[in-house]
N, C-alpha and C. Protein backbone atom coordinates (compact mmCIF):
# COMPACT_ATOMS: atom_id res chain seq x y z
N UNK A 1 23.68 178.80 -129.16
CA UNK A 1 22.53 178.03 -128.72
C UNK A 1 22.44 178.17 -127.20
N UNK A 2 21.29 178.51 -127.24
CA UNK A 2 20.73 178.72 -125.10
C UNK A 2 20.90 177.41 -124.39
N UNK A 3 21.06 177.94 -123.79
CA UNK A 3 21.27 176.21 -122.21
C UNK A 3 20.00 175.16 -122.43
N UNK A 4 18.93 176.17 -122.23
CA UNK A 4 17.82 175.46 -121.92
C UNK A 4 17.37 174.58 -123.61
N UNK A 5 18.12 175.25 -124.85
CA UNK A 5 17.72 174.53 -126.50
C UNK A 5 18.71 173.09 -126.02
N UNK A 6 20.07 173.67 -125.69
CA UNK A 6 21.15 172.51 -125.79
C UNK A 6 20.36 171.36 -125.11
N UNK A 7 19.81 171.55 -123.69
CA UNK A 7 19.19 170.51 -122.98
C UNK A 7 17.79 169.98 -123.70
N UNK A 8 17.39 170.56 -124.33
CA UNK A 8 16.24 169.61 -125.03
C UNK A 8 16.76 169.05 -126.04
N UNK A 9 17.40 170.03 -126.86
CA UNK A 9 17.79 168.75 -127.85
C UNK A 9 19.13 167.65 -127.30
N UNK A 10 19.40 167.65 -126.17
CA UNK A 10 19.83 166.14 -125.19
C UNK A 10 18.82 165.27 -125.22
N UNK A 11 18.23 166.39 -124.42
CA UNK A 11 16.89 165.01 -124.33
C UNK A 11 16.31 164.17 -125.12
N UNK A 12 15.75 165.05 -126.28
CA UNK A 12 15.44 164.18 -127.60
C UNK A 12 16.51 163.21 -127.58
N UNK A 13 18.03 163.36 -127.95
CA UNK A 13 18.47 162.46 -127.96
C UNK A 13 18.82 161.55 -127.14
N UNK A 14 18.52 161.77 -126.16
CA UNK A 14 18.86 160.62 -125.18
C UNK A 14 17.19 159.23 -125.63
N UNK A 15 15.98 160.04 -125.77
CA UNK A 15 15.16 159.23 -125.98
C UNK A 15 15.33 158.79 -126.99
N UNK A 16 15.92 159.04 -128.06
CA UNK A 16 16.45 158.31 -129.25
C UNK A 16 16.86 157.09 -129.20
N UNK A 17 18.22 157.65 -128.41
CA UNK A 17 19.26 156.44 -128.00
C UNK A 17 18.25 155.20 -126.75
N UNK A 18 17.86 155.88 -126.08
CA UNK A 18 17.16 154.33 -124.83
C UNK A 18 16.57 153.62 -125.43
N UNK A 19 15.95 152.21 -124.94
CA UNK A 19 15.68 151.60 -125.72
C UNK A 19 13.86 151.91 -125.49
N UNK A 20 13.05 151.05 -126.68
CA UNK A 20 11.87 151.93 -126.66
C UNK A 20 11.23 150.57 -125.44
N UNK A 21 10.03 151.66 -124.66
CA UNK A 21 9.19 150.60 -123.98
C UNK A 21 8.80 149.04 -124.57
N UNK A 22 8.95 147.87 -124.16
CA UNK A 22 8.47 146.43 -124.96
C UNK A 22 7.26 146.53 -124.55
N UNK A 23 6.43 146.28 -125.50
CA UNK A 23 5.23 145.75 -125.22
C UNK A 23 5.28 144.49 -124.94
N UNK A 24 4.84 144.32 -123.71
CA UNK A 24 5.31 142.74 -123.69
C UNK A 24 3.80 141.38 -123.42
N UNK A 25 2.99 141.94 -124.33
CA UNK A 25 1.90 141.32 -124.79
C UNK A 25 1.53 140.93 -126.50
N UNK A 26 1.16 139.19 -126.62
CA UNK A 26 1.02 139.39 -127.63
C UNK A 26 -0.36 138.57 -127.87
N UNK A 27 -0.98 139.32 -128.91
CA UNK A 27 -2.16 138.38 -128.95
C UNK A 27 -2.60 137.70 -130.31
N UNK A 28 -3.70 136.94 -130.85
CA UNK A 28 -3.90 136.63 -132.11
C UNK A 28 -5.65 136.23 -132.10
N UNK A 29 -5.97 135.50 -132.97
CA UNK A 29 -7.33 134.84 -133.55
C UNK A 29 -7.19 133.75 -133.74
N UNK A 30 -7.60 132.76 -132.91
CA UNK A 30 -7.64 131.62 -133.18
C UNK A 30 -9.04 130.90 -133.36
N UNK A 31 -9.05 130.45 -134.80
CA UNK A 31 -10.60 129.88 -135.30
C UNK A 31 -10.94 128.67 -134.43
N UNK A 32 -10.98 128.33 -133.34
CA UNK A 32 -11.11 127.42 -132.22
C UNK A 32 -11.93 127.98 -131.52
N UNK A 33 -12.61 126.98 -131.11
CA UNK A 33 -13.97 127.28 -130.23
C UNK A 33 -13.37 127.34 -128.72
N UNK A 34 -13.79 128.43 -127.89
CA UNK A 34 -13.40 129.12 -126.62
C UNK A 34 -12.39 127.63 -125.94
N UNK A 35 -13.50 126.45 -125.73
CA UNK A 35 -13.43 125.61 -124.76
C UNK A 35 -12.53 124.71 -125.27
N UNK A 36 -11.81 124.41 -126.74
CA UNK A 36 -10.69 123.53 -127.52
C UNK A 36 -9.63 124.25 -127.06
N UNK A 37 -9.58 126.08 -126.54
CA UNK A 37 -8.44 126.69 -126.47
C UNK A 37 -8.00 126.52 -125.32
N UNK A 38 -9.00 126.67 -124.91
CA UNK A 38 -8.90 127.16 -123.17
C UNK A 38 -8.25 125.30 -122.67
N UNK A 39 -8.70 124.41 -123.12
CA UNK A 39 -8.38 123.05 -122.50
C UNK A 39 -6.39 122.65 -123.53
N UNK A 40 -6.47 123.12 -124.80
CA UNK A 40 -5.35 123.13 -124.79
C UNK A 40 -4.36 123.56 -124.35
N UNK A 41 -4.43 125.16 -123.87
CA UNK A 41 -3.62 125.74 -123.61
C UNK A 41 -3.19 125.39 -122.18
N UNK A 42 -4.08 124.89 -121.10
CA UNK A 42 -3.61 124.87 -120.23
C UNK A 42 -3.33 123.57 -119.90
N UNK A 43 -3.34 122.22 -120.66
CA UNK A 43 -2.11 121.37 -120.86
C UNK A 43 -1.03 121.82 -121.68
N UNK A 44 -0.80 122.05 -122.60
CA UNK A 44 0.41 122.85 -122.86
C UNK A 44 1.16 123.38 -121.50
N UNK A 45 0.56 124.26 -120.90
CA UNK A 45 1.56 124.51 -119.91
C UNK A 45 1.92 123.95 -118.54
N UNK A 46 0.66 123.69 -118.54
CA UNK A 46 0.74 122.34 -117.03
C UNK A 46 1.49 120.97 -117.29
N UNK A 47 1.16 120.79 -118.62
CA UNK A 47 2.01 118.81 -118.97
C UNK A 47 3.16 119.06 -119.44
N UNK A 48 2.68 119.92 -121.23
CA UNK A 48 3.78 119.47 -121.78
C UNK A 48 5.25 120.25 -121.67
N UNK A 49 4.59 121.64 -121.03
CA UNK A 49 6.09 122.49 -120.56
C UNK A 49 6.15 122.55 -119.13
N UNK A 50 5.85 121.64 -118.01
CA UNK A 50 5.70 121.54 -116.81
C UNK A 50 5.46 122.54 -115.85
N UNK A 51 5.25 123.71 -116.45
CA UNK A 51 5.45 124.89 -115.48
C UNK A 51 3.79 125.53 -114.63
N UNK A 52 4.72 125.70 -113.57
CA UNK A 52 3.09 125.92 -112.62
C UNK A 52 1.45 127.01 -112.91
N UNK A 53 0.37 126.40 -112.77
CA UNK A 53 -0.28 127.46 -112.90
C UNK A 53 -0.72 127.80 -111.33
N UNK A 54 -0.38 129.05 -111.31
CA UNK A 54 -0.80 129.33 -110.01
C UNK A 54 -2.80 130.53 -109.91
N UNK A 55 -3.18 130.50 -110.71
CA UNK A 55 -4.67 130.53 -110.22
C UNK A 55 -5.42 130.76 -111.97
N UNK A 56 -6.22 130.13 -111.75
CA UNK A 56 -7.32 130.07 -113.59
C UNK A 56 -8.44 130.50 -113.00
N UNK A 57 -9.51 130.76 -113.64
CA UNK A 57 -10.85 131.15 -113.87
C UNK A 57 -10.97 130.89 -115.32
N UNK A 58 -11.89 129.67 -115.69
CA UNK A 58 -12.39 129.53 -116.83
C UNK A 58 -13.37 130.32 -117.42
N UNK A 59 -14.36 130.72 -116.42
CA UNK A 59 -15.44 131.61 -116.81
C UNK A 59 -15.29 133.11 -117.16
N UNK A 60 -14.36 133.39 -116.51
CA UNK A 60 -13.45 134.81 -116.52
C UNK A 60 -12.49 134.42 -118.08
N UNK A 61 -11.77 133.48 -118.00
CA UNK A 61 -11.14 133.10 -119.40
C UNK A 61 -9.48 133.35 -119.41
N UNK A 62 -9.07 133.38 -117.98
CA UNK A 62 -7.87 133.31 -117.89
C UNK A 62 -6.93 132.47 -116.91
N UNK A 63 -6.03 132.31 -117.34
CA UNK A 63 -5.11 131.47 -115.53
C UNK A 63 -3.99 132.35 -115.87
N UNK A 64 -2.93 132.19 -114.88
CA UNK A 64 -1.84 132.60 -114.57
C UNK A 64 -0.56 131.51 -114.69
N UNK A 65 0.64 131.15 -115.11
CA UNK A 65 1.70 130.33 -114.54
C UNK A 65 2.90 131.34 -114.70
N UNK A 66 3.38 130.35 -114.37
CA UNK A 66 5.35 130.61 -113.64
C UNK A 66 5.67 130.73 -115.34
N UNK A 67 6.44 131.16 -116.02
CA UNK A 67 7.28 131.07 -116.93
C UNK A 67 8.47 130.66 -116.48
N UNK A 68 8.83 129.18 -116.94
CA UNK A 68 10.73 128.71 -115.66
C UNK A 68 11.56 128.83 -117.26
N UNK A 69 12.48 129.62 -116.81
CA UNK A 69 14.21 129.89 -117.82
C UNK A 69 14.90 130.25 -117.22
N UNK A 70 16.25 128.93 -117.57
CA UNK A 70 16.94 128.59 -116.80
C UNK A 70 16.51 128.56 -115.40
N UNK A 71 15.92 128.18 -114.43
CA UNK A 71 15.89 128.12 -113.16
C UNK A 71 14.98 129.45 -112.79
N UNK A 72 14.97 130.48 -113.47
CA UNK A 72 14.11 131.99 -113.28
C UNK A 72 12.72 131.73 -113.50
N UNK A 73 12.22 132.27 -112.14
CA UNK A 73 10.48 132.64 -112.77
C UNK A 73 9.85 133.82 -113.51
N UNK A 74 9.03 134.04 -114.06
CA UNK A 74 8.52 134.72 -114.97
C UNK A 74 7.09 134.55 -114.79
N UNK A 75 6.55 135.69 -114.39
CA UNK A 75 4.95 135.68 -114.37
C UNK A 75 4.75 135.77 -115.51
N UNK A 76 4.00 134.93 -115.91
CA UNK A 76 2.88 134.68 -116.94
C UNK A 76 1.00 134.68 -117.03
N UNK A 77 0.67 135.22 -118.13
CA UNK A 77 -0.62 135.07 -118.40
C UNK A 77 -1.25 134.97 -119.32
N UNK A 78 -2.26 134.18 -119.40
CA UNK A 78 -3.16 133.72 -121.02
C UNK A 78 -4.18 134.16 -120.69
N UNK A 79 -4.84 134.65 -121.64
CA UNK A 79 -6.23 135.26 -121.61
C UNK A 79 -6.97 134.80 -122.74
N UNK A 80 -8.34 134.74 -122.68
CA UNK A 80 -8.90 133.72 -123.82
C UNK A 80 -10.51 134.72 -123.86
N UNK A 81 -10.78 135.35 -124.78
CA UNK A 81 -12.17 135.98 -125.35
C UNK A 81 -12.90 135.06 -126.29
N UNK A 82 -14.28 134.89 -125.63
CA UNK A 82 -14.92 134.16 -126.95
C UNK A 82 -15.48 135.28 -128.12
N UNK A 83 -15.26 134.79 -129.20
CA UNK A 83 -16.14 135.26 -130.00
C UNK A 83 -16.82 134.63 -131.22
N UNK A 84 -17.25 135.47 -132.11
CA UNK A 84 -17.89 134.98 -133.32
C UNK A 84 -17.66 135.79 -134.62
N UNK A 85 -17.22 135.30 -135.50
CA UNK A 85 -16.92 135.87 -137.07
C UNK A 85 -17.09 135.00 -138.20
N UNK A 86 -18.35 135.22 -139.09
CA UNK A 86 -18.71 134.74 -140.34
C UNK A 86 -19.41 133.77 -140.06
N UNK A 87 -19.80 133.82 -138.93
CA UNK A 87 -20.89 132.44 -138.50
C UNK A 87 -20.02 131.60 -137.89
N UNK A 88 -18.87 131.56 -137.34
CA UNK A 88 -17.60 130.74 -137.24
C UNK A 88 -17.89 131.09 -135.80
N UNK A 89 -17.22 129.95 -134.46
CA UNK A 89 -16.13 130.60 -133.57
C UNK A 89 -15.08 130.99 -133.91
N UNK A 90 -14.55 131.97 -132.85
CA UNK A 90 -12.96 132.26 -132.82
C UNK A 90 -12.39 132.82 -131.21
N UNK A 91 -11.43 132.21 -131.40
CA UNK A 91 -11.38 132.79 -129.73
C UNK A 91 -10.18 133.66 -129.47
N UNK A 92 -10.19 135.27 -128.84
CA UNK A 92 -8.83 136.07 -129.02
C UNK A 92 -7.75 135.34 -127.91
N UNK A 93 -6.54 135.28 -128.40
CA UNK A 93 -5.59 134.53 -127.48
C UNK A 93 -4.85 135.36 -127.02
N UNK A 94 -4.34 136.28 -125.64
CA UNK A 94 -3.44 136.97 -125.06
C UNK A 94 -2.92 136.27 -124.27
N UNK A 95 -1.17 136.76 -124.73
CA UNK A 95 -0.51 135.87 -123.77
C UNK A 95 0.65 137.21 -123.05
N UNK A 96 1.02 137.42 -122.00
CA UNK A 96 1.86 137.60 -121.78
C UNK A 96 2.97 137.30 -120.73
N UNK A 97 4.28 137.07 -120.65
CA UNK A 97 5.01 136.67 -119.37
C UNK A 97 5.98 137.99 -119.46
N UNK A 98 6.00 138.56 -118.04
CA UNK A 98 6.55 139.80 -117.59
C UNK A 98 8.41 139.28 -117.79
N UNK A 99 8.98 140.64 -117.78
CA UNK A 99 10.44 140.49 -118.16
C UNK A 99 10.63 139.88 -118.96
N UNK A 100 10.08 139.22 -120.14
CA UNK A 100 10.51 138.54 -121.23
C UNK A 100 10.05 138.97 -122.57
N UNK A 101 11.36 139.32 -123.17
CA UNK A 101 11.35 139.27 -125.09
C UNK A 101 9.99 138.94 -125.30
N UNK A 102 9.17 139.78 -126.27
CA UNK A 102 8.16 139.20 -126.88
C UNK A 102 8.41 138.10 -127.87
N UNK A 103 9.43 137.32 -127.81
CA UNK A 103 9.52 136.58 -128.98
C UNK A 103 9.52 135.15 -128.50
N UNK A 104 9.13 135.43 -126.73
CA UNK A 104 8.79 134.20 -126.04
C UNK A 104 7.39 134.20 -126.09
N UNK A 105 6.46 135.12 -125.97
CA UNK A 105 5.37 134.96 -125.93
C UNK A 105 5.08 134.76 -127.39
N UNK A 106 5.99 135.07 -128.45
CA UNK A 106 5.47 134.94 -130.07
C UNK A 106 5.46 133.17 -129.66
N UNK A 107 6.12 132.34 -129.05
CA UNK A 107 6.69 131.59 -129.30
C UNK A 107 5.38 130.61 -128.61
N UNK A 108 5.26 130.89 -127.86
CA UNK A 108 4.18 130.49 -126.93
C UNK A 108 2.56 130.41 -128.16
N UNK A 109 2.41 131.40 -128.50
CA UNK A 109 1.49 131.27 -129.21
C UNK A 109 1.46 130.29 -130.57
N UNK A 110 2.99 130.26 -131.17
CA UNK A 110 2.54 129.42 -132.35
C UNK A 110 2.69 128.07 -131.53
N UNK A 111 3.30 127.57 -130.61
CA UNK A 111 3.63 126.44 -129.79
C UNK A 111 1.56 125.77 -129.80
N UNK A 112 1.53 126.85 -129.33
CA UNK A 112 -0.64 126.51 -129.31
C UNK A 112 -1.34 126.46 -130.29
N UNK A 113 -0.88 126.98 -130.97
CA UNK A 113 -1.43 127.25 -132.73
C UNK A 113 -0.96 125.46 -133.23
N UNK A 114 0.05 124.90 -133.30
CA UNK A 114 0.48 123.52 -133.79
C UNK A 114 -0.15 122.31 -132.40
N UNK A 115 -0.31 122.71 -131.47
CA UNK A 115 -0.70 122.06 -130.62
C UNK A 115 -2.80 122.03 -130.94
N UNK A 116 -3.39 122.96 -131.49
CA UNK A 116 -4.49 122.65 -131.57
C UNK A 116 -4.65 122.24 -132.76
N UNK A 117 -3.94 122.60 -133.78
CA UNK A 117 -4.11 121.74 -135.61
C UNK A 117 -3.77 119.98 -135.09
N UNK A 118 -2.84 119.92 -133.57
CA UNK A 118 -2.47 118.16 -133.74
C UNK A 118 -3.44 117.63 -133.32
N UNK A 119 -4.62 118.58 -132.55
CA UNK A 119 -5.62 117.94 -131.60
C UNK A 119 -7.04 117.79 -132.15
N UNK A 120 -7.14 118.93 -133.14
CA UNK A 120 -8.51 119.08 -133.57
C UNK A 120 -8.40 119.19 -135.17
N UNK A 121 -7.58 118.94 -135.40
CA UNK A 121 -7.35 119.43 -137.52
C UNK A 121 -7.32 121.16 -137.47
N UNK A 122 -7.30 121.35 -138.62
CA UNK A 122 -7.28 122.53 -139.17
C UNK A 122 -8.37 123.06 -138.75
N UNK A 123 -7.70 124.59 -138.56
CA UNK A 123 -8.94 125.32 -138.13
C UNK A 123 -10.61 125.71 -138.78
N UNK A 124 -11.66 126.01 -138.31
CA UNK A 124 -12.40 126.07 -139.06
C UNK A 124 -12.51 127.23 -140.33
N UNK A 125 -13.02 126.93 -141.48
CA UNK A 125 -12.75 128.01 -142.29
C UNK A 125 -13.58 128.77 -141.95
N UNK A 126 -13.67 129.94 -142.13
CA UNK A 126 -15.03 130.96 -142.52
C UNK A 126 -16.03 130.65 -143.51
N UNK A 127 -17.64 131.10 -143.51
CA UNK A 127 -18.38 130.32 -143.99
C UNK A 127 -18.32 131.79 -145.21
N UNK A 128 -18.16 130.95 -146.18
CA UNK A 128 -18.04 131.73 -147.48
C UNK A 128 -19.50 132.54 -147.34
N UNK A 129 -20.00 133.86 -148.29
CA UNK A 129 -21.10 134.30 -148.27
C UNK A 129 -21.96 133.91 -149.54
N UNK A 130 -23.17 133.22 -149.48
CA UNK A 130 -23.49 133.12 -150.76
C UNK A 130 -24.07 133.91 -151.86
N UNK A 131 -23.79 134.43 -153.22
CA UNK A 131 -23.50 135.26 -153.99
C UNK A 131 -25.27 134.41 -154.37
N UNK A 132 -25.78 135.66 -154.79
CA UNK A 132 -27.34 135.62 -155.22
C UNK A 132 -27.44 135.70 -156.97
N UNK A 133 -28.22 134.46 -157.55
CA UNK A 133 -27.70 134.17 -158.33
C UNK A 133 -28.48 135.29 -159.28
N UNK A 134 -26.99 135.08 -160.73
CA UNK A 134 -27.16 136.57 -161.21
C UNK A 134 -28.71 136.16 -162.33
N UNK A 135 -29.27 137.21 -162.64
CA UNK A 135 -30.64 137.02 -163.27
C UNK A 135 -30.13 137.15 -165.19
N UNK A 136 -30.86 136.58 -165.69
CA UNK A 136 -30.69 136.15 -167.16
C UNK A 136 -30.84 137.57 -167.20
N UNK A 137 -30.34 137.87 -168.59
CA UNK A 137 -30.46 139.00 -169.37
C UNK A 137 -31.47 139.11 -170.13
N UNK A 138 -32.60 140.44 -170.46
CA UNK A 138 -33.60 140.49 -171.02
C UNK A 138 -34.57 141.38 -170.49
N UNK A 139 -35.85 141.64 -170.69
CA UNK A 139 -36.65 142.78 -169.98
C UNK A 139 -36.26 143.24 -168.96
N UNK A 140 -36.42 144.79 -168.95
CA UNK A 140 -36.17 144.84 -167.40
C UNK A 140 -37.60 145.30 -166.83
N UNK A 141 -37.80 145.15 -165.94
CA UNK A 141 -39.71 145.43 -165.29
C UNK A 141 -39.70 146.43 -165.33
N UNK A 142 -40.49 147.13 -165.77
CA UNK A 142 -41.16 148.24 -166.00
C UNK A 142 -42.55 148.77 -164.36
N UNK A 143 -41.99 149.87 -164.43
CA UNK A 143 -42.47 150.26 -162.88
C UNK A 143 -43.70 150.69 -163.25
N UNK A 144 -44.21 150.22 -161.90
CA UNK A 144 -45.85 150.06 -162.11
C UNK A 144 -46.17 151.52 -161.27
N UNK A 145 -47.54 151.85 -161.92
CA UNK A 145 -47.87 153.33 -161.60
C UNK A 145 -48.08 153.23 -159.96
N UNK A 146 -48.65 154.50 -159.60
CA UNK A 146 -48.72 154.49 -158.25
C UNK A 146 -49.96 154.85 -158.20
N UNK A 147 -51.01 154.17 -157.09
CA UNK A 147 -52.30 154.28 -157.30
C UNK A 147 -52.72 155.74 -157.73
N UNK A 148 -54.38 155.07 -158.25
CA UNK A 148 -54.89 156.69 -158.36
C UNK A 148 -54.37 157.13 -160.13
N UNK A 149 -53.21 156.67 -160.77
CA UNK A 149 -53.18 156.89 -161.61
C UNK A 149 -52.52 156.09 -162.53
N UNK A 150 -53.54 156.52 -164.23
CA UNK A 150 -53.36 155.42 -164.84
C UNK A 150 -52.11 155.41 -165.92
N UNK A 151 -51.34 156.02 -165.59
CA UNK A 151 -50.20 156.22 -166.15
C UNK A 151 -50.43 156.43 -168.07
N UNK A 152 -51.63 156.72 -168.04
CA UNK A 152 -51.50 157.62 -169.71
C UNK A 152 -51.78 159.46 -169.54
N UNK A 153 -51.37 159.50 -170.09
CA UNK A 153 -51.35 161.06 -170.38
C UNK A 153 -52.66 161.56 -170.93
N UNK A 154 -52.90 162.26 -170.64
CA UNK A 154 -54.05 163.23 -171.29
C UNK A 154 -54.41 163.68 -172.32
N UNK A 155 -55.53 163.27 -173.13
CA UNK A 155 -55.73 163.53 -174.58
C UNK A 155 -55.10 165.01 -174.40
N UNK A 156 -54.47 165.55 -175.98
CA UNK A 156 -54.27 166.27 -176.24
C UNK A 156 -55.28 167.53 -176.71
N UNK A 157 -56.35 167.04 -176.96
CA UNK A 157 -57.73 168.38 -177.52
C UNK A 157 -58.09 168.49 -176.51
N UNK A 158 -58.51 168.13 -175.56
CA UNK A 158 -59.08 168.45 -174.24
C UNK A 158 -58.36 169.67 -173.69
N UNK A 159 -58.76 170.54 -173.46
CA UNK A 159 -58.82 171.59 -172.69
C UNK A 159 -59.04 171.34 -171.33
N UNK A 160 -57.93 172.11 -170.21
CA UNK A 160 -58.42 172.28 -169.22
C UNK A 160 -59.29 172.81 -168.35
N UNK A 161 -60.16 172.11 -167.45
CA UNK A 161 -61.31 173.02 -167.34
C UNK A 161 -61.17 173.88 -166.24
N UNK A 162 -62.14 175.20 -166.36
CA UNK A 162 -61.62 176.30 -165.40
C UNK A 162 -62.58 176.40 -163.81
N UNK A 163 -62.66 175.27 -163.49
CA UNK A 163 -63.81 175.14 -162.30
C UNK A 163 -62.99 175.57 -161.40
C-alpha cells in the first residue's frame, strides 16, 4: 500500500474516531399563539431560572440570556416564528445555548412546553377538516348534451345528403 492510500485511509479513520460536530440547536412547534410564547418564555428565564437576558426584540422574535452552570456563562438564544397550520396558531421555538449538550436545550424546551400547558391549558388542537357528506345511493345524473345538439341519433332511412 502507497504512502499517500495509507494516509487517507488514516484520515478516514481519524474522522471516524473524532467526535461528530453538535448541533447545538434545537427547535419544535408549539400550538401557542406567538405572544403566550414569547411572554412565557421570557419569564421562565428571567424569574423562574434567574438568569440574565441581555438584549430581546419582540418584533424580530428573539432575546438573548446568560445560560449560568455551576457559576459558568453560556450564551444563549430563543427564537420565536409566528405561524399558522389548519386554521390554528403555532409558533416555531429555537433555542440554543453555545458550549452546551443539546440535552440542555432539549431540556429547556420541554421546561416551556409544561410551563405553557400550566398557564394556558392544553394546546390548541388542529381544526379537524370537514368530510362532505356522502350522497345516498341511487341514479347517477346523466350528462346533459352540449348545445346545438339533441342528443338523438339520426333516423336510420335517411340518407345523407350530397350538397
Amino acid at each position: 500500500m502507497g504512502f499517500k492510500r495509507r494516509l487517507l485511509v488514516g484520515m478516514c479513520l481519524l474522522s471516524l474516531l473524532a467526535p461528530a460536530a453538535v448541533s447545538a440547536r434545537k427547535q419544535t412547534d408549539l400550538r401557542y399563539p406567538f405572544d403566550q410564547v414569547w411572554n412565557a418564555a421570557l419569564r421562565m428565564v428571567r424569574v423562574d431560572m434567574r438568569m440574565p437576558v441581555t438584549d430581546r426584540d419582540p418584533e424580530a422574535g428573539y432575546f438573548l440570556f446568560d445560560y449560568v452552570d455551576n457559576g459558568k456563562r453560556y450564551a444563549g438564544s430563543l427564537e420565536l416564528v409566528r405561524g399558522e397550520r389548519d386554521a390554528r396558531p403555532f409558533t416555531k421555538t429555537m433555542i440554543q445555548v453555545q458550549g452546551m449538550p443539546g440535552y440542555v436545550e432539549q431540556m429547556l424546551l420541554d421546561k416551556l412546553q409544561r410551563k405553557l400547558r400550566e398557564e394556558f391549558g392544553e394546546p390548541l388542537e388542529p381544526v379537524k377538516p370537514v368530510k362532505p357528506e356522502p350522497k345516498p345511493p341511487g341514479k347517477k345524473p346523466q350528462p346533459k348534451p352540449d348545445e346545438g345538439e339533441t342528443g338523438d341519433a339520426p333516423p336510420e332511412d335517411v340518407a345523407p345528403s350530397s350538397h
